[in-house]
Protein backbone atom coordinates (compact mmCIF):
# COMPACT_ATOMS: atom_id res chain seq x y z
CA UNK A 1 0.71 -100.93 275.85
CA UNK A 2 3.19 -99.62 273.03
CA UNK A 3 3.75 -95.93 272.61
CA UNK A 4 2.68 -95.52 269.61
CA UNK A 5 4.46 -92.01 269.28
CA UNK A 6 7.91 -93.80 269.69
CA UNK A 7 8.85 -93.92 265.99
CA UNK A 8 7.78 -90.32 265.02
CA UNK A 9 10.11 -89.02 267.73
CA UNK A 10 13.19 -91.42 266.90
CA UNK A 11 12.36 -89.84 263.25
CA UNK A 12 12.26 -86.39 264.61
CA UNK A 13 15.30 -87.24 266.46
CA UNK A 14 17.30 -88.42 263.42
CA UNK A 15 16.33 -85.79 261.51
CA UNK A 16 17.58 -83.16 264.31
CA UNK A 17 20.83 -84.92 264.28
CA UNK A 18 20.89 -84.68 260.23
CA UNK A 19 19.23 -81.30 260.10
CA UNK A 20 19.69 -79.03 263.46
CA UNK A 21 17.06 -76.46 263.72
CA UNK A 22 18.33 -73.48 262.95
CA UNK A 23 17.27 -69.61 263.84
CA UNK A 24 15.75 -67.97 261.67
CA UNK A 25 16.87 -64.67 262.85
CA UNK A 26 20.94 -65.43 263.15
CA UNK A 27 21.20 -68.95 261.87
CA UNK A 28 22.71 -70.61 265.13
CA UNK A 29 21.50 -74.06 265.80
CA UNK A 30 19.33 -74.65 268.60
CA UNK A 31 15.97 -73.31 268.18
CA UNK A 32 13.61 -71.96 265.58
CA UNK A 33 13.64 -68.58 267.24
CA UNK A 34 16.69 -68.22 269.85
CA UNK A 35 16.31 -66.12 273.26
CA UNK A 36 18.59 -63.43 271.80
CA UNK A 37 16.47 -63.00 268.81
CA UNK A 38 13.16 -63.07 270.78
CA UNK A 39 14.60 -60.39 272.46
CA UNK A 40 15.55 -57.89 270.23
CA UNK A 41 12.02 -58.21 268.00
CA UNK A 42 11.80 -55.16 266.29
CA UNK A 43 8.48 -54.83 267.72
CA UNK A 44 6.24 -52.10 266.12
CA UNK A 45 4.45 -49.92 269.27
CA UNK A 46 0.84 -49.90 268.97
CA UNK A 47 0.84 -46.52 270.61
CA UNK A 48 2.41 -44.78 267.90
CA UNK A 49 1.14 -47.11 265.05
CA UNK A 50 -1.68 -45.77 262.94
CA UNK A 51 -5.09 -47.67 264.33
CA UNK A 52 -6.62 -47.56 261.14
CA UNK A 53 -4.14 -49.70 259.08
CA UNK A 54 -1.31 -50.06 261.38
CA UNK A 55 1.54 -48.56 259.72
CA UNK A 56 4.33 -47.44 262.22
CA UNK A 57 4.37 -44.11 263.75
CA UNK A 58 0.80 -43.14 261.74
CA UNK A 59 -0.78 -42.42 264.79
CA UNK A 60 -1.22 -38.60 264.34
CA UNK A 61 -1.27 -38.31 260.14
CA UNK A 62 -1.30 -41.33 258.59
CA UNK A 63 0.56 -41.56 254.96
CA UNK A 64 -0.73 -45.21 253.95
CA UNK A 65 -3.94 -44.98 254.47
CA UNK A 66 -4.00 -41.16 254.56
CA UNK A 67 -6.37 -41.07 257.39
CA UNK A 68 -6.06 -37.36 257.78
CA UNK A 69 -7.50 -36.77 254.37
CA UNK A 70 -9.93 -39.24 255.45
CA UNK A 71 -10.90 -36.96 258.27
CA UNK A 72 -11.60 -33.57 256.11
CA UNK A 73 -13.51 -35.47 253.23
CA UNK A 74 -11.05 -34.34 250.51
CA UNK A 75 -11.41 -37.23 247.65
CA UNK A 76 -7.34 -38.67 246.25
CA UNK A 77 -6.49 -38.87 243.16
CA UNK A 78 -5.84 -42.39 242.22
CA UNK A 79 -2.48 -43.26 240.91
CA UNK A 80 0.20 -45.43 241.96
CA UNK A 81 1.62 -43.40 244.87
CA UNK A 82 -1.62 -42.51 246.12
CA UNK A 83 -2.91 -44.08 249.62
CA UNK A 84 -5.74 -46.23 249.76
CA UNK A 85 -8.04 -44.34 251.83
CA UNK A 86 -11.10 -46.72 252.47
CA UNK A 87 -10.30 -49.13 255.25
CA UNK A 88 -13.72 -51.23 256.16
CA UNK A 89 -11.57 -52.57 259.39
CA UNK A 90 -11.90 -50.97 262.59
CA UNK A 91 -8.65 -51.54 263.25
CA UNK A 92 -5.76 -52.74 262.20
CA UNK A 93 -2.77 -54.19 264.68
CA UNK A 94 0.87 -55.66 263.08
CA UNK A 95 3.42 -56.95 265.07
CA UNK A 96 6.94 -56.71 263.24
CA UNK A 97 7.92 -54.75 260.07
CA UNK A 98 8.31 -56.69 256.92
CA UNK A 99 12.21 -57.07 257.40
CA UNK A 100 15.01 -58.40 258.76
CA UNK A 101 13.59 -61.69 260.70
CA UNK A 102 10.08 -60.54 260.13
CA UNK A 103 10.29 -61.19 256.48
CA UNK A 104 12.60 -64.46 257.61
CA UNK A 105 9.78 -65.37 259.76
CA UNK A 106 7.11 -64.85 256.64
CA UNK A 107 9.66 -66.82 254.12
CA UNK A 108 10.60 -69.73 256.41
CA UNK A 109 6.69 -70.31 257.30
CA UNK A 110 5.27 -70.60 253.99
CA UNK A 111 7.64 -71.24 250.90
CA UNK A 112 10.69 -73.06 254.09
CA UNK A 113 7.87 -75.29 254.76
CA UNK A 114 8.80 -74.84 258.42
CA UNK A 115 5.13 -75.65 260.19
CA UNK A 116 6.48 -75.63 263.49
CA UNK A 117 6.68 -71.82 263.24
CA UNK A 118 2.98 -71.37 262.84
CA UNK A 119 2.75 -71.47 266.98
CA UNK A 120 5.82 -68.59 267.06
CA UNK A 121 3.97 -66.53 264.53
CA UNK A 122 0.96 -66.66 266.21
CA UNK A 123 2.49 -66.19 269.49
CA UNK A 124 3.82 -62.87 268.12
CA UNK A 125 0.39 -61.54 266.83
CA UNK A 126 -1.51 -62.41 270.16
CA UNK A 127 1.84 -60.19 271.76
CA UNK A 128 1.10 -57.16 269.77
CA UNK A 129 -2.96 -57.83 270.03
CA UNK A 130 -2.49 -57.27 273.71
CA UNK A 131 -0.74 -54.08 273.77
CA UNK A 132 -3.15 -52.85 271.31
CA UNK A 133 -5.52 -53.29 274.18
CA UNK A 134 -4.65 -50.63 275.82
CA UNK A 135 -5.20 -47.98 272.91
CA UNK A 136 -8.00 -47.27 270.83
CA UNK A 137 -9.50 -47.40 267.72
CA UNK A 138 -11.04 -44.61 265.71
CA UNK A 139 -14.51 -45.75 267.21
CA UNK A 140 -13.29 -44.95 270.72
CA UNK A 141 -12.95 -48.49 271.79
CA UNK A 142 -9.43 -50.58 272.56
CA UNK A 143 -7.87 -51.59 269.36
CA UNK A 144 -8.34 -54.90 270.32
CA UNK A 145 -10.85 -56.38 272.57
CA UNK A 146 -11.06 -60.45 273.04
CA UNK A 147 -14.42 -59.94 275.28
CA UNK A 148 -15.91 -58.38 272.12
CA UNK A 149 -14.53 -60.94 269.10
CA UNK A 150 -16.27 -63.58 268.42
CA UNK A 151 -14.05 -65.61 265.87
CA UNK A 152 -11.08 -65.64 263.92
CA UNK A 153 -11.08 -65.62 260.24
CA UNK A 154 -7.82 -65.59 257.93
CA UNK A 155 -6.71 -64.50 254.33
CA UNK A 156 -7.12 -67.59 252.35
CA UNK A 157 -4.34 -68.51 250.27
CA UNK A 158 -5.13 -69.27 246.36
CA UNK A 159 -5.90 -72.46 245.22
CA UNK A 160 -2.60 -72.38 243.43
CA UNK A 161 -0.53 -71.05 246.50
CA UNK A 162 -2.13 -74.50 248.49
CA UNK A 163 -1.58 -76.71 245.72
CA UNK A 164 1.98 -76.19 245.25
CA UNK A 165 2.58 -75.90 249.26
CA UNK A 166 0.31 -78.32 250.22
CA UNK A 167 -1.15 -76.29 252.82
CA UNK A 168 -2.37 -72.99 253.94
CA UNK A 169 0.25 -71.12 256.71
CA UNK A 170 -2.75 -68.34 257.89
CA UNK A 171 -5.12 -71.22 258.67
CA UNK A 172 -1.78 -72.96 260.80
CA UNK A 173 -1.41 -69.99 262.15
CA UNK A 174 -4.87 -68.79 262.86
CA UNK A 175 -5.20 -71.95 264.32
CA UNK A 176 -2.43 -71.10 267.41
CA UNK A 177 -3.93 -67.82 267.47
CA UNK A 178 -7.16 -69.42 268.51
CA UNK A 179 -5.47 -71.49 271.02
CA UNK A 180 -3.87 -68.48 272.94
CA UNK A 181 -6.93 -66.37 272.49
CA UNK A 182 -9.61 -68.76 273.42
CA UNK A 183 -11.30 -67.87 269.86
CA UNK A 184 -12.85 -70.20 267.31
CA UNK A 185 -11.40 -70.17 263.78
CA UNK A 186 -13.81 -69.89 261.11
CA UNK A 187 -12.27 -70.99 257.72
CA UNK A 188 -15.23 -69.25 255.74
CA UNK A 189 -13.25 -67.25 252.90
CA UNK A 190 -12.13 -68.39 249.35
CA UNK A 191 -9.91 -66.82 247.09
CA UNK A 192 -10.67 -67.27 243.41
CA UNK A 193 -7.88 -67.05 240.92
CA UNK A 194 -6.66 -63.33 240.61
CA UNK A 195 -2.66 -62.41 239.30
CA UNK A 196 0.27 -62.41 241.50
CA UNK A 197 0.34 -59.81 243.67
CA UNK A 198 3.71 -59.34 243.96
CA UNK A 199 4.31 -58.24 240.48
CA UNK A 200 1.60 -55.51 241.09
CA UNK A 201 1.38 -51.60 242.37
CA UNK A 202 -0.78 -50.17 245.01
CA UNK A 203 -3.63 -49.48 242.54
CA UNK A 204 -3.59 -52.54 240.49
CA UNK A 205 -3.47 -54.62 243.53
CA UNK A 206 -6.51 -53.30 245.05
CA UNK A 207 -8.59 -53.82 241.15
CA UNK A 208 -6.75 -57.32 240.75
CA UNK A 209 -9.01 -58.80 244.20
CA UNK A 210 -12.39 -57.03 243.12
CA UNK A 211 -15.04 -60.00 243.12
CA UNK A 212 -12.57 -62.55 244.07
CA UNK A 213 -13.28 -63.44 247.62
CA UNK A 214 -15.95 -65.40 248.64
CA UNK A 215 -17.62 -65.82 252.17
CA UNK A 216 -18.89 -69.95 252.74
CA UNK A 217 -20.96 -69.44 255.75
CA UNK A 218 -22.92 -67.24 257.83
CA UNK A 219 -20.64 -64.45 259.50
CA UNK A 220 -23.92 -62.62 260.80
CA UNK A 221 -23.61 -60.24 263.45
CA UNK A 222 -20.15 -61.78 264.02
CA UNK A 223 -17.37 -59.30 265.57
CA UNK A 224 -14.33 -60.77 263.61
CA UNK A 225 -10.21 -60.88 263.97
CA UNK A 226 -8.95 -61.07 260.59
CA UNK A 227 -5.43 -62.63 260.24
CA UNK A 228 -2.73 -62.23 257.42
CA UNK A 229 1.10 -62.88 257.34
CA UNK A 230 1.69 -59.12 255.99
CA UNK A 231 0.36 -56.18 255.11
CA UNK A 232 1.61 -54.62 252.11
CA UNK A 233 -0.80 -52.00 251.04
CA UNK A 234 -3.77 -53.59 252.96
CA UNK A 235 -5.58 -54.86 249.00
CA UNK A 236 -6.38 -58.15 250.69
CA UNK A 237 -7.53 -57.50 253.52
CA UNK A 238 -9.74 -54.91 252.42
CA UNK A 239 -11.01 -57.37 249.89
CA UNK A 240 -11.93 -60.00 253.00
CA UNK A 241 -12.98 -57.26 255.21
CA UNK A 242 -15.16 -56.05 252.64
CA UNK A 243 -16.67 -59.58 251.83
CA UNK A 244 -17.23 -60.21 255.35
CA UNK A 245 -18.90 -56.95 256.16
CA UNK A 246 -21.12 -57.63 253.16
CA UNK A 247 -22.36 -60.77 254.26
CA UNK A 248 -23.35 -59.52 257.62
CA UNK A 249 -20.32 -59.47 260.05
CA UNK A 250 -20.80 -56.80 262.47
CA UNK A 251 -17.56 -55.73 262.60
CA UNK A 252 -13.76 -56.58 261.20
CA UNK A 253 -10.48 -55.57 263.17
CA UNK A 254 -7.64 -56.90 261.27
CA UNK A 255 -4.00 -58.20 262.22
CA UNK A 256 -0.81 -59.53 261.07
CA UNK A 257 2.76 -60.21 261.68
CA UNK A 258 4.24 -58.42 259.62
CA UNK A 259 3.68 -54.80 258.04
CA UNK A 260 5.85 -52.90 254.94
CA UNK A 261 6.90 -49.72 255.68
């Protein structure tokens, strides 16, 4: 009997030959993430990271989310350099700051068209979901527990973002996370058109997702991982937390790769 994977890998072959893979942290040919890069990750430490919404070293007073003001009840004012303060998650865990081969890592993925990195990414997350294991969340509880999640669910992309890609990196991505986590991925959000948010402050970000996420299917009673690339001031996934938790999820502890600082 034929193999009938013989011509993809003489392709994939010919196409190594024509186009070495390349790191994405120092460029040398080889792999897709070399052993030297892999081990110098800047990683973030979960210990010191804020549990609410996992900025670095907001473990005691947190400025992003401003979880001490939080704490005492005092209400922000809302302008552009003000923290979001309400975080529906129950915890938040990010691997990498948004820099340096972090932000490679983010680029390469979705607008590089490199797929094969959705497996690195992921292995990356499920890295920094297991140290969070070991410390808790505000509710008392490990940051992240696997015996207690029930699913995975991601940040959709827009329709626009998928139609000019061709396909969604969080759902790749979730995917592998699923794999190493023994976790069923639920693709149950849509995001309905909203403006770039790249082009928007912390404020406007936050109004510009209001009403735009939609949940497709029953998330009741569910204890959900919530995936995203990067965290920038946390607008989306409040949104999908938010939307989930309104539909009945029982709980929402978010994650991603990649967190600005």
């Amino acid at each position: 009997m034929a193999d009938g994977g013989a011509p993809a890998r003489a392709r994939e072959a010919l196409e190594e030959l024509l186009w070495p893979t390349r790191c994405v942290g120092c460029n040398l040919p080889g792999e897709l993430l070399c052993e030297r890069c892999r081990a110098s990750l800047p990683w973030i430490e979960q210990r010191s990271a804020c549990p609410v919404c996992g900025a670095p070293h907001g473990w005691l007073t947190c400025t992003e989310c401003d979880r001490s003001r939080d704490h005492d009840g005092e209400a922000p004012t809302l302008d552009e350099e003000t923290p979001l303060t309400s975080w529906p998650v129950r915890s938040t865990i990010c691997a990498l700051p948004f820099s340096g081969v972090g932000a490679a890592l983010v680029s390469t993925l979705k607008d590089g068209h490199e797929l094969r990195l959705a497996p690195i990414v992921a292995a990356i997350m499920a890295t920094s979901l297991d140290e969070a294991r070991s410390w808790d969340a505000p509710d008392g509880r490990p940051r992240f527990d696997e015996l207690r999640t029930d699913a995975i669910c991601f940040v959709p992309a827009t329709a626009e973002a998928y139609a000019r890609r061709g396909f969604d990196h969080m759902e790749l991505v979730s995917q592998a996370l699923g794999a190493f986590l023994q976790l069923p991925v639920l693709d149950v959000l849509a995001r309905h058109k909203a403006k770039d948010q790249r082009a928007l402050g912390r404020q406007e970000r936050a109004s510009n997702l209001e009403g735009t996420i939609e949940v497709l299917a029953d998330v009741h009673g569910l204890n959900v991982l919530l995936a995203d690339d990067v965290i920038t001031t946390g607008s989306s996934i409040r949104a999908c937390a938010e939307a989930l938790l309104a539909h009945g999820a029982a709980s929402v502890t978010a994650c991603s790769l990649a967190r600005v600082c």
